[in-house]
Protein backbone atom coordinates (compact mmCIF):
# COMPACT_ATOMS: atom_id res chain seq x y z
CA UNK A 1 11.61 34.74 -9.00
CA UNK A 2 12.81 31.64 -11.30
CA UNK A 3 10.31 31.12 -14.09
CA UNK A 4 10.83 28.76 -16.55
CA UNK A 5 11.91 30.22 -20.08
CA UNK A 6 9.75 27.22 -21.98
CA UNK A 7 6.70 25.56 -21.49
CA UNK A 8 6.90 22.03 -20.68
CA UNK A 9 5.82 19.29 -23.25
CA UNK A 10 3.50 16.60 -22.54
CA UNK A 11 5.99 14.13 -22.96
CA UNK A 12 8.45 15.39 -20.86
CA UNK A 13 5.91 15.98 -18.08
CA UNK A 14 4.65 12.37 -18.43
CA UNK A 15 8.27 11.15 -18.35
CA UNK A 16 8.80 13.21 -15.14
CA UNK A 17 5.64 11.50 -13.65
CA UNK A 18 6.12 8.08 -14.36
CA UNK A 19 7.97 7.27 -10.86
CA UNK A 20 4.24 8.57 -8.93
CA UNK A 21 2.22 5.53 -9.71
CA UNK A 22 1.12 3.31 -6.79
CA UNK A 23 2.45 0.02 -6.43
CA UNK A 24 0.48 -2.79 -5.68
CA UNK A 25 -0.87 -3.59 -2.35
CA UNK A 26 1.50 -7.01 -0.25
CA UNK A 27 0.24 -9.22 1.23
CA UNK A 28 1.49 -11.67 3.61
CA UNK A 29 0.25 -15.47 3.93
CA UNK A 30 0.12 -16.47 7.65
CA UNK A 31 0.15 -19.43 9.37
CA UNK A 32 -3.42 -20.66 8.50
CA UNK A 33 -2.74 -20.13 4.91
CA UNK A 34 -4.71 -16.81 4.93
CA UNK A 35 -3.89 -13.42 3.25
CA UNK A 36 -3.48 -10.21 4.97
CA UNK A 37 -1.36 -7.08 4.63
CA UNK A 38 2.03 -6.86 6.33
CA UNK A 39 2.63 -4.83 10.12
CA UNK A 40 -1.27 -4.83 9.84
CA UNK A 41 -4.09 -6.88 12.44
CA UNK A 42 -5.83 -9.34 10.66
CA UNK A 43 -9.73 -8.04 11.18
CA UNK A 44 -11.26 -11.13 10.40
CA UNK A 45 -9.21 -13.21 13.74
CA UNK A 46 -7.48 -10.17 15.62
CA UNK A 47 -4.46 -11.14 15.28
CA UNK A 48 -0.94 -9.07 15.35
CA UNK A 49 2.43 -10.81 15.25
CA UNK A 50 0.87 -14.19 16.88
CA UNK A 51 -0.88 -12.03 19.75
CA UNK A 52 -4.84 -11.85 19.86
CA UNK A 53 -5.14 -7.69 19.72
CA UNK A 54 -9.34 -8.22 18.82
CA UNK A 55 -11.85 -9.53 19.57
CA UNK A 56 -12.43 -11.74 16.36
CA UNK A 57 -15.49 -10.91 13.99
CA UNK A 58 -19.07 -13.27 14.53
CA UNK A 59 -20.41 -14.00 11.11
């Protein structure tokens, strides 16, 4: 069994985990000017690629 022959530093571990942050959430503007996230409906109409999916939300 491989085991490690020093202990790992704090920086080095930190350096190692740098690439596992999240990136920030896209969004996409359509054609009404409004934001919503990409190859996702649009809850508030029901839209999906220019199709009505939903049934839109009643405020």
């Amino acid at each position: 069994m491989a085991v490690p022959k020093r202990k790992t530093s704090p920086s080095r571990a930190g350096m190692r985990r740098s690439h596992h942050a999240l990136g920030k959430n896209a969004y996409v503007e359509d054609d009404k000017g409004e934001l919503h996230r990409p190859h996702h409906i649009n809850l508030k109409s029901g839209v999906y690629r220019g199709k009505q999916i939903l049934k839109p939300k009643e405020d």
